[in-house]
Protein backbone atom coordinates (compact mmCIF):
# COMPACT_ATOMS: atom_id res chain seq x y z
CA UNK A 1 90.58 166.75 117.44
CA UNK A 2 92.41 163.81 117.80
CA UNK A 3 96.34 163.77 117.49
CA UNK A 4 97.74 162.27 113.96
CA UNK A 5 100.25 160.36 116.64
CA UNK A 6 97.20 158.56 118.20
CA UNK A 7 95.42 157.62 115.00
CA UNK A 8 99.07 155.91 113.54
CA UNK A 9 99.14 153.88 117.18
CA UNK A 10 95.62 153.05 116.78
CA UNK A 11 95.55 152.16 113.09
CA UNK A 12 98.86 149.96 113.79
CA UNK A 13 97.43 148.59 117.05
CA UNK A 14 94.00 147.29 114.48
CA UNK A 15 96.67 146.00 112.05
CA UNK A 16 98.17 143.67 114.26
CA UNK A 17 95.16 142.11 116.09
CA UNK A 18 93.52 141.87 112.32
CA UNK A 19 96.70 139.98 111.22
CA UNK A 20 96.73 137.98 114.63
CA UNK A 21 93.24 137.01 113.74
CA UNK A 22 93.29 136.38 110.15
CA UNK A 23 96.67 133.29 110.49
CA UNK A 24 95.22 131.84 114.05
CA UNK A 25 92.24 131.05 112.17
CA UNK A 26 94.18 129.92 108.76
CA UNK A 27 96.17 127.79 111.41
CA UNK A 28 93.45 125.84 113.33
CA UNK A 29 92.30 124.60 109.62
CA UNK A 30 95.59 123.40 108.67
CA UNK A 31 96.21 121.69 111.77
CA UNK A 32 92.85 119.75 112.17
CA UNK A 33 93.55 118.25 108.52
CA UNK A 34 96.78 117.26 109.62
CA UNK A 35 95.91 115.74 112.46
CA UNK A 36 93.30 113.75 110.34
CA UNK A 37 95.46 112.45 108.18
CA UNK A 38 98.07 111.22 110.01
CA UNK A 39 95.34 109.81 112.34
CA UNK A 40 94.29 107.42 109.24
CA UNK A 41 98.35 107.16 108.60
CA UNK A 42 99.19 105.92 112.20
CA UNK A 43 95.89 103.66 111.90
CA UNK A 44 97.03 102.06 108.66
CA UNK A 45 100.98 101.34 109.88
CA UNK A 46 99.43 100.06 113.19
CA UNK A 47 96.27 98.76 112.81
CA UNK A 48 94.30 97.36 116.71
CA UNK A 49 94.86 94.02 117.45
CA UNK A 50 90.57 93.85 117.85
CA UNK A 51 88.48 96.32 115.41
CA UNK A 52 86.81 98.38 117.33
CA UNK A 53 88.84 97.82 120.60
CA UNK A 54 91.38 100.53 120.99
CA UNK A 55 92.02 98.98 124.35
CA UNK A 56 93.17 95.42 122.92
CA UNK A 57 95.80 97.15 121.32
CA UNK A 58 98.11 96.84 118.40
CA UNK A 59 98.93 94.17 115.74
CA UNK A 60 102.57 95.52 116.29
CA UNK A 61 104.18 98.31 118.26
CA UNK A 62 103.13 99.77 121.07
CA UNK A 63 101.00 102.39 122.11
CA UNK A 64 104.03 104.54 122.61
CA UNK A 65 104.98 103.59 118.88
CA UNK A 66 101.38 104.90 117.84
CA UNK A 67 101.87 108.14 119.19
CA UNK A 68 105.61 108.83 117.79
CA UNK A 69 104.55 108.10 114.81
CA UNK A 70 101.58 110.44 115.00
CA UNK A 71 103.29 113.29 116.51
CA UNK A 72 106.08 113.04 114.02
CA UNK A 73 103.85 113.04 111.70
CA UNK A 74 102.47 116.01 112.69
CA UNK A 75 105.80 118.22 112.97
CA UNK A 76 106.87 116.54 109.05
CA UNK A 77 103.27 118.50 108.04
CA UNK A 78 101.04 114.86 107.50
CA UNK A 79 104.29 113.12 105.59
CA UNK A 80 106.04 110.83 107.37
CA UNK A 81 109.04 109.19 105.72
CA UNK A 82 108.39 106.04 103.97
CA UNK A 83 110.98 104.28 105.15
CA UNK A 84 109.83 104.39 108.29
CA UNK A 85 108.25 101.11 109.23
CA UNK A 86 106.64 100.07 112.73
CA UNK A 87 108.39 97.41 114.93
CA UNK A 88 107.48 93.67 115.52
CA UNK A 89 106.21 93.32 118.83
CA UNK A 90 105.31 89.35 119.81
């Protein structure tokens, strides 16, 4: 027979690896459709310099600007503020 201490432990033990499981999976969605759209975002407020030439680089801001924009983007949940608009760089 088997202790009605151990099952508890063990039951609450499967809990929390089932609940673990179930939002790191909910997560990894959420995030990849994020990071989509504020790919398209920071591609639309600074659009290359060359299509199809990442490395020519940017009609204006920097590279720099590209990715603060996209990583704030990010944290605000794929909103950025719209009063945010890119810097003239020529």
């Amino acid at each position: 027979m088997v202790p009605a201490k151990l099952k508890n432990r063990t039951a609450l033990v499967t809990l929390f690896f089932l609940l673990y499981a179930l939002t790191a999976q909910s997560a990894l969605a959420i995030t990849a459709e994020v990071a989509k759209k504020c790919g398209e975002l920071a591609d639309k407020v600074y659009p290359p310099l060359v299509p199809g030439n990442p490395a020519a680089g940017h009609l204006n801001g920097t590279s720099q600007d590209v990715q603060d924009y996209f990583n704030k983007c990010v944290a605000n949940g794929g909103k950025v503020p719209e009063g945010q608009a890119p810097k003239e760089t020529k």
